[in-house]
PDB file of N, CA and C in Angstrom:
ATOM      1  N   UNK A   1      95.000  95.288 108.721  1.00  0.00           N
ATOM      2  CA  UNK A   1      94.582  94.319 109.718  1.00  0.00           C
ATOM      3  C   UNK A   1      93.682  95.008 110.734  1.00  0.00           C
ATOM      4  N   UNK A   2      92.730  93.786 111.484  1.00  0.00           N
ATOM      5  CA  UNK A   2      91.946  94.718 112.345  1.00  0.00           C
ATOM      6  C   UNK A   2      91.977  93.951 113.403  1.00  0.00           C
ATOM      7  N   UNK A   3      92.251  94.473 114.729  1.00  0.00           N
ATOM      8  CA  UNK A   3      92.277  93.406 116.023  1.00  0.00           C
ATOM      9  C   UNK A   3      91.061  94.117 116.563  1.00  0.00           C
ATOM     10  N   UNK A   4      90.542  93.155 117.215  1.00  0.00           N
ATOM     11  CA  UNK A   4      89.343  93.051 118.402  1.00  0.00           C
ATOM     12  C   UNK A   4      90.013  92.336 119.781  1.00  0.00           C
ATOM     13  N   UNK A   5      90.591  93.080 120.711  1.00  0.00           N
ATOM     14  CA  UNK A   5      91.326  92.662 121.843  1.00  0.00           C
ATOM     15  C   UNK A   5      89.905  92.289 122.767  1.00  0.00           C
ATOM     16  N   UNK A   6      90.535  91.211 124.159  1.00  0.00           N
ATOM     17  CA  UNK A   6      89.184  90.823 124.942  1.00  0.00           C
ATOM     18  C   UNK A   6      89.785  92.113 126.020  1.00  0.00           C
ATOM     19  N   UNK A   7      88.844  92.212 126.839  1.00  0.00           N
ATOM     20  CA  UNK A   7      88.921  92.890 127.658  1.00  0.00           C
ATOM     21  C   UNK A   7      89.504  92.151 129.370  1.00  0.00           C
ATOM     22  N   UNK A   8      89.599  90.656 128.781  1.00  0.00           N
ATOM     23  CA  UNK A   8      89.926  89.809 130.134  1.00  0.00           C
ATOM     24  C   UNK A   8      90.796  88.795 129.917  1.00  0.00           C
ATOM     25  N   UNK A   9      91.118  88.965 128.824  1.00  0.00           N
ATOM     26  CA  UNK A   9      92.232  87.456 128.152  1.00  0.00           C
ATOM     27  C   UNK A   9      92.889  88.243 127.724  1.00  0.00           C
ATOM     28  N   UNK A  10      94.419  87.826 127.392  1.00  0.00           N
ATOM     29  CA  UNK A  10      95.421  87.814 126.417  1.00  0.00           C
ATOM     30  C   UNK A  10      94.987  87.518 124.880  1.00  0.00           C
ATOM     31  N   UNK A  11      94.170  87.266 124.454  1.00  0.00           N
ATOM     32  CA  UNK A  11      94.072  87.398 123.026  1.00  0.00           C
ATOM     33  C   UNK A  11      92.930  88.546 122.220  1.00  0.00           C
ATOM     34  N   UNK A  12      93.007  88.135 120.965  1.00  0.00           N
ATOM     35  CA  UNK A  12      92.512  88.769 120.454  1.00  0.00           C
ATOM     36  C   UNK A  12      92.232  87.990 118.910  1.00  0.00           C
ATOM     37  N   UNK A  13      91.217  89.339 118.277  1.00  0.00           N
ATOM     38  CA  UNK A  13      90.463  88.320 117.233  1.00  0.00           C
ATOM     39  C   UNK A  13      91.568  89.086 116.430  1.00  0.00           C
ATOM     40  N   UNK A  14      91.801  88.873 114.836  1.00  0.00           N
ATOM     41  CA  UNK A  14      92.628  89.441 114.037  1.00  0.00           C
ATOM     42  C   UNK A  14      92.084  88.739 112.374  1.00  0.00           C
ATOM     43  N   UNK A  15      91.382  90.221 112.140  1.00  0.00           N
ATOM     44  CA  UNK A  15      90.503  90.029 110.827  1.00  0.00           C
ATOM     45  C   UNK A  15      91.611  91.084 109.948  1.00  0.00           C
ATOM     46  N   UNK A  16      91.686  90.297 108.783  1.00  0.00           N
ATOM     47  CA  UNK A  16      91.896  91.233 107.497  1.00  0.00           C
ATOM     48  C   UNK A  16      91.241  92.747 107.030  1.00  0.00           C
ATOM     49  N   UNK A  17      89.878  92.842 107.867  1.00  0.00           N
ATOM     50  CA  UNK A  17      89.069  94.090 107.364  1.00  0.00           C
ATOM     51  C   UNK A  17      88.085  94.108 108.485  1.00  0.00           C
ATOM     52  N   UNK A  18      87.689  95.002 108.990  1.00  0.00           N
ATOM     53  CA  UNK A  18      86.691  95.136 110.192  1.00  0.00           C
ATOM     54  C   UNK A  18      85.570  94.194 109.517  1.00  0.00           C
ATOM     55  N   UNK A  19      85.276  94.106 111.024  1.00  0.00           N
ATOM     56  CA  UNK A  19      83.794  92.673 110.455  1.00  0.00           C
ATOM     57  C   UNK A  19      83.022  92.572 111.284  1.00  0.00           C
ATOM     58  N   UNK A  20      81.362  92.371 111.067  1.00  0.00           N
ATOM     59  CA  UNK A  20      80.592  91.994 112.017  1.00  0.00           C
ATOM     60  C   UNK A  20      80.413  90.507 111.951  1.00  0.00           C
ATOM     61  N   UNK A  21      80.768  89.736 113.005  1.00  0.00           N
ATOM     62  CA  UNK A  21      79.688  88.749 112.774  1.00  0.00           C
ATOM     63  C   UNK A  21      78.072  88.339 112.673  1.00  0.00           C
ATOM     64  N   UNK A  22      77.644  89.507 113.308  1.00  0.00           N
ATOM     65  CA  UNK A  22      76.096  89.530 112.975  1.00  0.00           C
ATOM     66  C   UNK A  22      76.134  89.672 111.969  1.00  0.00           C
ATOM     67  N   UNK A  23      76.327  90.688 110.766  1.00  0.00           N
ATOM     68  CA  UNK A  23      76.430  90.776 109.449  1.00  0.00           C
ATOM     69  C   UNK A  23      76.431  90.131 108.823  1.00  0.00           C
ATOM     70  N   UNK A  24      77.928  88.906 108.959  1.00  0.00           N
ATOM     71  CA  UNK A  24      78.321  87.681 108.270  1.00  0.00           C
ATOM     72  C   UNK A  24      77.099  86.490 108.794  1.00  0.00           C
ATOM     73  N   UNK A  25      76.328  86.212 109.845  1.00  0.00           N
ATOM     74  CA  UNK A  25      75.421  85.421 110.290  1.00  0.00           C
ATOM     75  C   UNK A  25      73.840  85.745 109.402  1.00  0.00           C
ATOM     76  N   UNK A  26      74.067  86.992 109.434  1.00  0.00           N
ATOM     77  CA  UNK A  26      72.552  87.733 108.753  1.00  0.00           C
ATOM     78  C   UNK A  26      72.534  87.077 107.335  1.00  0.00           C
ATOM     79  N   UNK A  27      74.011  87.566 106.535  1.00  0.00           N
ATOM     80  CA  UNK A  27      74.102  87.246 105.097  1.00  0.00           C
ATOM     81  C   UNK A  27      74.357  86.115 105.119  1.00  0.00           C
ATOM     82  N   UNK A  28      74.692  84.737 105.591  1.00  0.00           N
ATOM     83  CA  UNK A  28      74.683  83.694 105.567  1.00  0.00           C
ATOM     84  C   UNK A  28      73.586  82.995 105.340  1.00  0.00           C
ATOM     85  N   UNK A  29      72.626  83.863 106.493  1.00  0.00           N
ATOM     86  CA  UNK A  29      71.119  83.333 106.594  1.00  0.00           C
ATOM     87  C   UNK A  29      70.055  83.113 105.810  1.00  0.00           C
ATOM     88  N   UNK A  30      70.723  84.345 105.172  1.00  0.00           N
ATOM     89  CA  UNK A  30      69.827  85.328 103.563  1.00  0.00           C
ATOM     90  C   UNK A  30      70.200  84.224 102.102  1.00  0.00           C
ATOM     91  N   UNK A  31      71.572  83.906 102.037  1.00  0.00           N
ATOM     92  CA  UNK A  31      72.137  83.667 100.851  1.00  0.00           C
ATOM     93  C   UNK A  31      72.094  81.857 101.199  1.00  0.00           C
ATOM     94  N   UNK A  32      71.988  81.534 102.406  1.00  0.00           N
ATOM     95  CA  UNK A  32      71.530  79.444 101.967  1.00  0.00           C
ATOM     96  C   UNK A  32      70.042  79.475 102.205  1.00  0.00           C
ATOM     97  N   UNK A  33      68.960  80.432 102.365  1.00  0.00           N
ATOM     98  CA  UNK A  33      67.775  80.405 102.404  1.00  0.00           C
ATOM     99  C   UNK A  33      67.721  79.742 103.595  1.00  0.00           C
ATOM    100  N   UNK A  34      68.233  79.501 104.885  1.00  0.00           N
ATOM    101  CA  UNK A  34      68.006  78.954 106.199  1.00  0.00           C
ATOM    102  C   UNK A  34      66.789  79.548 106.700  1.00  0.00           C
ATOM    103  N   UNK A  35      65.488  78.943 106.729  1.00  0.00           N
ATOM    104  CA  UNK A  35      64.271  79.110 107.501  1.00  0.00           C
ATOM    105  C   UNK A  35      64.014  79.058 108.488  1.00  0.00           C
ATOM    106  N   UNK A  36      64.344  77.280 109.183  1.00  0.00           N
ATOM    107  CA  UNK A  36      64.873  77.482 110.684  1.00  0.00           C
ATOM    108  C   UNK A  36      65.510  77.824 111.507  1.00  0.00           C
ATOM    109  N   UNK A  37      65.312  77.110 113.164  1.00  0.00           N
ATOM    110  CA  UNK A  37      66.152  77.795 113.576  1.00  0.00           C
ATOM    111  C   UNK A  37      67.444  77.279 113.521  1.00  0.00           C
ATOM    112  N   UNK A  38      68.599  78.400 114.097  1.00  0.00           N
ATOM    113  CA  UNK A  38      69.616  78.408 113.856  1.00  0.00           C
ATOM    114  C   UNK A  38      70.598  78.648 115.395  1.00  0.00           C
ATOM    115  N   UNK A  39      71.805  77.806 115.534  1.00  0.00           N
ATOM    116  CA  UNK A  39      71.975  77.753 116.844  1.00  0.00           C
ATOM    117  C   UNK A  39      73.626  78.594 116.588  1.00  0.00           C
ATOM    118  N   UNK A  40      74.062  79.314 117.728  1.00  0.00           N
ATOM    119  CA  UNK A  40      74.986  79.430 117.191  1.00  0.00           C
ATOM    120  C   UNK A  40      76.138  79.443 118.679  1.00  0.00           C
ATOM    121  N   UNK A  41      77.393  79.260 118.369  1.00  0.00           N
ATOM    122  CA  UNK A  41      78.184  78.562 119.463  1.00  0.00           C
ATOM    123  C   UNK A  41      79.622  79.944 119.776  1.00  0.00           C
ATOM    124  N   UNK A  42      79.358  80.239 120.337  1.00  0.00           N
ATOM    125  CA  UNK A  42      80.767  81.409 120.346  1.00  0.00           C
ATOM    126  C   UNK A  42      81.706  81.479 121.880  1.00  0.00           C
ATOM    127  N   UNK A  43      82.892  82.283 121.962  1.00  0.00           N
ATOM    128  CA  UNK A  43      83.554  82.488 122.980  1.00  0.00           C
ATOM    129  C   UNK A  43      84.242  83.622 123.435  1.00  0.00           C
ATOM    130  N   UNK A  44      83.673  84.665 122.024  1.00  0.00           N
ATOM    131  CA  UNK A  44      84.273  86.734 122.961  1.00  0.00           C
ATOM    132  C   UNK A  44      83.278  87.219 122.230  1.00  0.00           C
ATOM    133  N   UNK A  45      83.787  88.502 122.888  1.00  0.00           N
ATOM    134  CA  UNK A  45      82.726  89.916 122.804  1.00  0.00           C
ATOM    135  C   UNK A  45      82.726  89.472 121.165  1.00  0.00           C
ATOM    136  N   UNK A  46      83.425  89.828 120.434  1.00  0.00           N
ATOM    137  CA  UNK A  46      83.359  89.549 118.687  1.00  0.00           C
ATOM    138  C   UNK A  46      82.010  88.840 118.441  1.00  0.00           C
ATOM    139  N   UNK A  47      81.364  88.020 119.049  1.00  0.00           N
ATOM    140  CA  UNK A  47      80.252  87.070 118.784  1.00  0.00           C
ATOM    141  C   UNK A  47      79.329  87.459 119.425  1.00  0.00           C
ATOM    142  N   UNK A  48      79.339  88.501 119.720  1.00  0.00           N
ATOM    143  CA  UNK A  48      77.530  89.140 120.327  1.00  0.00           C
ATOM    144  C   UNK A  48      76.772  89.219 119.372  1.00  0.00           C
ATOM    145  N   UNK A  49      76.938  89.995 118.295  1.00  0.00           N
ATOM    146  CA  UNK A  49      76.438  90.647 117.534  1.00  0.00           C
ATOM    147  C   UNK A  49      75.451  89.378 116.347  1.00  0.00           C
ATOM    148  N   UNK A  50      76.389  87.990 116.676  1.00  0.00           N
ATOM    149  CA  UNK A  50      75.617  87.109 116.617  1.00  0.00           C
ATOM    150  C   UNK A  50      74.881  85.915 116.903  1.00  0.00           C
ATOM    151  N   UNK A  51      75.488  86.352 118.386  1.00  0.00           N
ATOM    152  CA  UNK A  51      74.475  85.404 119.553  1.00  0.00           C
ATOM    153  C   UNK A  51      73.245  86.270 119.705  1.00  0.00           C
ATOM    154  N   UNK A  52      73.038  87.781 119.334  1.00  0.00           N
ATOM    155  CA  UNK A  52      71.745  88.415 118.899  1.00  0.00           C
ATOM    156  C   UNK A  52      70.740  88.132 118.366  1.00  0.00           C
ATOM    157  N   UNK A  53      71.524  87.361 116.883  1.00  0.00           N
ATOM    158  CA  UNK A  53      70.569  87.232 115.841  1.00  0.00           C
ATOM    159  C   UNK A  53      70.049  85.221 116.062  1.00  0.00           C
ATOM    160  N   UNK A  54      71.355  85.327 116.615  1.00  0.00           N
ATOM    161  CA  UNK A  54      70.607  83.619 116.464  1.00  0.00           C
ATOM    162  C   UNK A  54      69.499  83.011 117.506  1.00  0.00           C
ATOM    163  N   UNK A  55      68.937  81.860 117.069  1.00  0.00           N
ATOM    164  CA  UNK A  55      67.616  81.278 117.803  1.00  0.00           C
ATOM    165  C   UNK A  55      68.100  80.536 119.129  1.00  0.00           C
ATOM    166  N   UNK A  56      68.858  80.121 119.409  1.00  0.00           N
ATOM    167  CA  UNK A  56      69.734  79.384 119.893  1.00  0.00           C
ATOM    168  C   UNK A  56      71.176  80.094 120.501  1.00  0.00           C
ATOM    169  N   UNK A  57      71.556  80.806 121.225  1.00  0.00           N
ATOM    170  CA  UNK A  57      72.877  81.218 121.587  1.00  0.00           C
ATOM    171  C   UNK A  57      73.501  80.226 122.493  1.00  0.00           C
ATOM    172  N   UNK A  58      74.806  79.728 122.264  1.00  0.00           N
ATOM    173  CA  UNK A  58      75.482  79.301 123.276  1.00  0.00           C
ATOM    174  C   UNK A  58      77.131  80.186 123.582  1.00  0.00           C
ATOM    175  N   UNK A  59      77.556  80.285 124.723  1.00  0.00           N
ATOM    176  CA  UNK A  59      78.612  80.658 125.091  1.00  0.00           C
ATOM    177  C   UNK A  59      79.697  79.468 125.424  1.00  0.00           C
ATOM    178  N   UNK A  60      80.807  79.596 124.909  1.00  0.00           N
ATOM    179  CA  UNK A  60      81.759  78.540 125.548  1.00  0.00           C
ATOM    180  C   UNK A  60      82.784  78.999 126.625  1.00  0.00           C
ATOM    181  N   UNK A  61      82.919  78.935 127.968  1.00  0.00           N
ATOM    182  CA  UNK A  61      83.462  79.319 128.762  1.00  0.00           C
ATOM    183  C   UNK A  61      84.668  78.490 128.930  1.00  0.00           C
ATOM    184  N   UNK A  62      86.021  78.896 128.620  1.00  0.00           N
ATOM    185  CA  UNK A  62      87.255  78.454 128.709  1.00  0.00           C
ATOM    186  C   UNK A  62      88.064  79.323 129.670  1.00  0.00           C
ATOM    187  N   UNK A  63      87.520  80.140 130.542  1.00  0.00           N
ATOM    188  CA  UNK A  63      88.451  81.241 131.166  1.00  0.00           C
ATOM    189  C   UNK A  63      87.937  80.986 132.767  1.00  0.00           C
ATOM    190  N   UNK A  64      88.967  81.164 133.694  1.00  0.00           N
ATOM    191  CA  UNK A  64      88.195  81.652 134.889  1.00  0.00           C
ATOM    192  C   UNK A  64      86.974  82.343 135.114  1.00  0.00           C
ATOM    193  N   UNK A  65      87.222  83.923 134.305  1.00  0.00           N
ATOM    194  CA  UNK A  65      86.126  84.917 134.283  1.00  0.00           C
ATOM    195  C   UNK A  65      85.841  84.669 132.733  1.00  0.00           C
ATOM    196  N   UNK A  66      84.654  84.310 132.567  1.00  0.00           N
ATOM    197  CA  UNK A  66      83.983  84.202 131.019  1.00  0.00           C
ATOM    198  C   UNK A  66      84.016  85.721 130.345  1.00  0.00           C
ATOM    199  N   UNK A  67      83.768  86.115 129.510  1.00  0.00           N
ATOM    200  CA  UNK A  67      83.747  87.236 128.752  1.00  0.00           C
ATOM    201  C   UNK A  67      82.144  87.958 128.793  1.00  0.00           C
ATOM    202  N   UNK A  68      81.978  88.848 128.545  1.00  0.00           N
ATOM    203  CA  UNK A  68      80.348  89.382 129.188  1.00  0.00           C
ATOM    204  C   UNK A  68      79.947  89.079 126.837  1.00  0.00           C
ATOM    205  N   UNK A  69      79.030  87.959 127.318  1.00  0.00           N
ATOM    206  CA  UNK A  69      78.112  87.269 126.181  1.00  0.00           C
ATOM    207  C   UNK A  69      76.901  87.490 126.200  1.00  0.00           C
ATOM    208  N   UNK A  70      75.987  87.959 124.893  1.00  0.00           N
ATOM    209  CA  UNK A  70      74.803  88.171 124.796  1.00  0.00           C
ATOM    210  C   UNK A  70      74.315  86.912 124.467  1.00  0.00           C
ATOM    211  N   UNK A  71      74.905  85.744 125.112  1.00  0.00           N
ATOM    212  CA  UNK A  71      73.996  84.193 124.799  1.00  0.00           C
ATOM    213  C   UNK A  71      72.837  83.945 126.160  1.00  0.00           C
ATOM    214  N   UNK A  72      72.335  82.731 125.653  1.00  0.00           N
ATOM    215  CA  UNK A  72      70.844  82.595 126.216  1.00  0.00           C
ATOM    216  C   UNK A  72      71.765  81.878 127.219  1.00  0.00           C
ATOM    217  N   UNK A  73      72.971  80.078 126.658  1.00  0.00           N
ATOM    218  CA  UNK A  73      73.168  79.159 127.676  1.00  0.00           C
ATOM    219  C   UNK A  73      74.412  79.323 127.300  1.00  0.00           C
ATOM    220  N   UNK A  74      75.330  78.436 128.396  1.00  0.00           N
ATOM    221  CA  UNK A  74      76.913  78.475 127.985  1.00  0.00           C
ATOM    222  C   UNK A  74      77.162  77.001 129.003  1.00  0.00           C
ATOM    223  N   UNK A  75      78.344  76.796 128.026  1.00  0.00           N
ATOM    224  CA  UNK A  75      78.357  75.385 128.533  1.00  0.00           C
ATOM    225  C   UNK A  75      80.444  75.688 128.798  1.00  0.00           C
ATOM    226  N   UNK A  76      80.869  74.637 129.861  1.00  0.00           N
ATOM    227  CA  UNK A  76      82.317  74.692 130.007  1.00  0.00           C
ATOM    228  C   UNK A  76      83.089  74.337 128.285  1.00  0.00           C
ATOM    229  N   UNK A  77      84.068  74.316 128.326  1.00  0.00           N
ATOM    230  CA  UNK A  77      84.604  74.137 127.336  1.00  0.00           C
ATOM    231  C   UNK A  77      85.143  72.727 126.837  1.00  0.00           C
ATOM    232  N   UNK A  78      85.177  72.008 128.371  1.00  0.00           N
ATOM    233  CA  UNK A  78      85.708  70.669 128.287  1.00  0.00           C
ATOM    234  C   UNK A  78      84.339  69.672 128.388  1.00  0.00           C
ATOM    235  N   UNK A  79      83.187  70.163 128.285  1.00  0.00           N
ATOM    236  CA  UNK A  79      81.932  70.050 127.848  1.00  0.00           C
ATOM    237  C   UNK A  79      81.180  69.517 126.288  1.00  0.00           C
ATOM    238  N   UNK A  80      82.037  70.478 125.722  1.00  0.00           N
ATOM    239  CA  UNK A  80      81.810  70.944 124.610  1.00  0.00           C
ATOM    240  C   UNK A  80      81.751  69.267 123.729  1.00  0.00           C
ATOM    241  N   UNK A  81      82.798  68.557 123.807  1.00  0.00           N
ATOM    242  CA  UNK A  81      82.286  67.408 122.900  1.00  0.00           C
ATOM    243  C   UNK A  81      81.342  66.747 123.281  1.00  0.00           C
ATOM    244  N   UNK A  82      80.619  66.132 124.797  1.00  0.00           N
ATOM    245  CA  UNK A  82      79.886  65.723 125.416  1.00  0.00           C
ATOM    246  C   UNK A  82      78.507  66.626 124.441  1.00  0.00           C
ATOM    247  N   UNK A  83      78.583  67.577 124.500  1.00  0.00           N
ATOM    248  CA  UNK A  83      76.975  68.489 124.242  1.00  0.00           C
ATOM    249  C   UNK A  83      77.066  68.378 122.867  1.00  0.00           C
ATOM    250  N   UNK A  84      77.938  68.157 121.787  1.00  0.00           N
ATOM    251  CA  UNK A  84      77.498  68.213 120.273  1.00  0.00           C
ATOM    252  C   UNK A  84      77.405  66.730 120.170  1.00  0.00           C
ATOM    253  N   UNK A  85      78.110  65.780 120.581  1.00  0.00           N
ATOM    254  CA  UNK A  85      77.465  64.728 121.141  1.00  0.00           C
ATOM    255  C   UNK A  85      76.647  64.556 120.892  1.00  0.00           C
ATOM    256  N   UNK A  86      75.700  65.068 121.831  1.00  0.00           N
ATOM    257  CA  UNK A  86      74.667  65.003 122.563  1.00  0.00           C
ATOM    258  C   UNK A  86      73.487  65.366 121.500  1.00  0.00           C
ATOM    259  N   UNK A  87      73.699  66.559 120.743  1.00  0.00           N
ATOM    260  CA  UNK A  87      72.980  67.453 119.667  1.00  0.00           C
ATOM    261  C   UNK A  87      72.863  66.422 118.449  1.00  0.00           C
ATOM    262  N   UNK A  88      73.868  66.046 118.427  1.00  0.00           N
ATOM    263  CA  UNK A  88      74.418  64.719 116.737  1.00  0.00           C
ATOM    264  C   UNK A  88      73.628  63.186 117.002  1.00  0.00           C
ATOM    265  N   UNK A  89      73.651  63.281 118.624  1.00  0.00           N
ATOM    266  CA  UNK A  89      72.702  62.167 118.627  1.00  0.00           C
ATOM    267  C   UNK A  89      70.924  62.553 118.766  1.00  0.00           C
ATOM    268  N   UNK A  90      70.943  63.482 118.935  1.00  0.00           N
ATOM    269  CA  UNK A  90      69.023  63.815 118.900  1.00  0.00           C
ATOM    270  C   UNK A  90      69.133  64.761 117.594  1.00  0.00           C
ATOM    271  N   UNK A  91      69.393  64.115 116.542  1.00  0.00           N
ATOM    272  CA  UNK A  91      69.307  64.764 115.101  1.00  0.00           C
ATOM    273  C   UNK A  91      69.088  66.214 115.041  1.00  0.00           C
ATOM    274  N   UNK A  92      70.133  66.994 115.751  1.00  0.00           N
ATOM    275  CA  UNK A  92      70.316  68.048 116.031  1.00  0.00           C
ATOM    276  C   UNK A  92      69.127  69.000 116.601  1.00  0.00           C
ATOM    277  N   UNK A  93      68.312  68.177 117.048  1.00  0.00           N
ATOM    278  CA  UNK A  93      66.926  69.004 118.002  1.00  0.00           C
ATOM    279  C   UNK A  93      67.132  69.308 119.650  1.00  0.00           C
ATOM    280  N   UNK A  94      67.947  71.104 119.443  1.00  0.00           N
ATOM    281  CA  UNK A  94      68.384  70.932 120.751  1.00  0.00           C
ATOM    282  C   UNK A  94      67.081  70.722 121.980  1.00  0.00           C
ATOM    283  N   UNK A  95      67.922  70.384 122.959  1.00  0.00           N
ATOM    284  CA  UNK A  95      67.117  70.547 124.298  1.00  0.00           C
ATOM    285  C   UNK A  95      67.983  70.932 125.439  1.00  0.00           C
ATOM    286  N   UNK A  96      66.739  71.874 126.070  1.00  0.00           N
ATOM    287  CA  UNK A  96      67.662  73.028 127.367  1.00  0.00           C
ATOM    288  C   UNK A  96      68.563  71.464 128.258  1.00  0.00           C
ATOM    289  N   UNK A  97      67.986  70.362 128.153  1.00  0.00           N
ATOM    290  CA  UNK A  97      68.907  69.418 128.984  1.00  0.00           C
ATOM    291  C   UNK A  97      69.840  69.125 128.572  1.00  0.00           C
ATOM    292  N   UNK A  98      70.325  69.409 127.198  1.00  0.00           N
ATOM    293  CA  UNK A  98      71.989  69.169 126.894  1.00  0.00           C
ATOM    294  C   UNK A  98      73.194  70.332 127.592  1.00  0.00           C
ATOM    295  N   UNK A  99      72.353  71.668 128.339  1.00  0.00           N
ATOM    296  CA  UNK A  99      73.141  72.521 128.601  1.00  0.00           C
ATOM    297  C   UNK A  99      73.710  72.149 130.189  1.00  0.00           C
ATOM    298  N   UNK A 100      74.354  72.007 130.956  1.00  0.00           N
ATOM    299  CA  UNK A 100      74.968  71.447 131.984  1.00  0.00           C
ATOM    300  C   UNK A 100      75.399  72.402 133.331  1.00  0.00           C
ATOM    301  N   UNK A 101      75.814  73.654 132.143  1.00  0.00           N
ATOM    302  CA  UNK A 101      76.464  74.558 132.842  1.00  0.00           C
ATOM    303  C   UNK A 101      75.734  76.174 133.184  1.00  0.00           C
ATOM    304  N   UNK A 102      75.942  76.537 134.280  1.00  0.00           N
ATOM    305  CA  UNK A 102      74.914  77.518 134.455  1.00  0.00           C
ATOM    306  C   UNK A 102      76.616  78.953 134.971  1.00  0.00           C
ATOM    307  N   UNK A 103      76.004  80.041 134.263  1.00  0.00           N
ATOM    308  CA  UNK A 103      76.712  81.129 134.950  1.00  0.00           C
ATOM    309  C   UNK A 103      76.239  82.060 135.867  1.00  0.00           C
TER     310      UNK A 103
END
């Protein structure tokens, strides 16, 4: 087993085998032939590596103190259905005005 503890929460990630998610985002990217862009939605350190690679980063902030994220926007957490919402109704063409929340 492999834990990835946060540095500000009580939890932690808990993978079967060390893992990048950039890695797993890269080879995802590679193996469905995805051309465009690509948005991607995360909430700990574990997801830098592919709020890096993606066109689109969002952070989801569920904590008092958010976790230190290499995303572009981050939205609250109780947000979160409001903004895919939001994405599902403009045939998934984001716009910086679906983001609400500023850190």
């Amino acid at each position: 087993m492999y834990v990835v503890e946060s540095n500000i929460s009580p939890f932690a990630n808990v993978f079967p085998m060390e893992v990048s998610k950039g890695e797993a985002f890269a080879k995802l990217r590679k193996e469905m032939d995805v051309k465009g862009p690509i948005m991607y939605l995360g909430d700990s350190e574990a997801d830098n590596p592919a709020f890096q690679l993606a066109d689109i980063s969002v952070g989801i902030k569920h904590r008092r103190i958010p976790p230190e994220l290499s995303c572009k926007y981050w939205i609250e957490f109780l947000e979160l259905d409001s903004f895919l919402s939001d994405l599902i109704g403009a045939n998934f063409d984001f716009q910086e005005k679906m983001i609400k929340t500023s850190v």
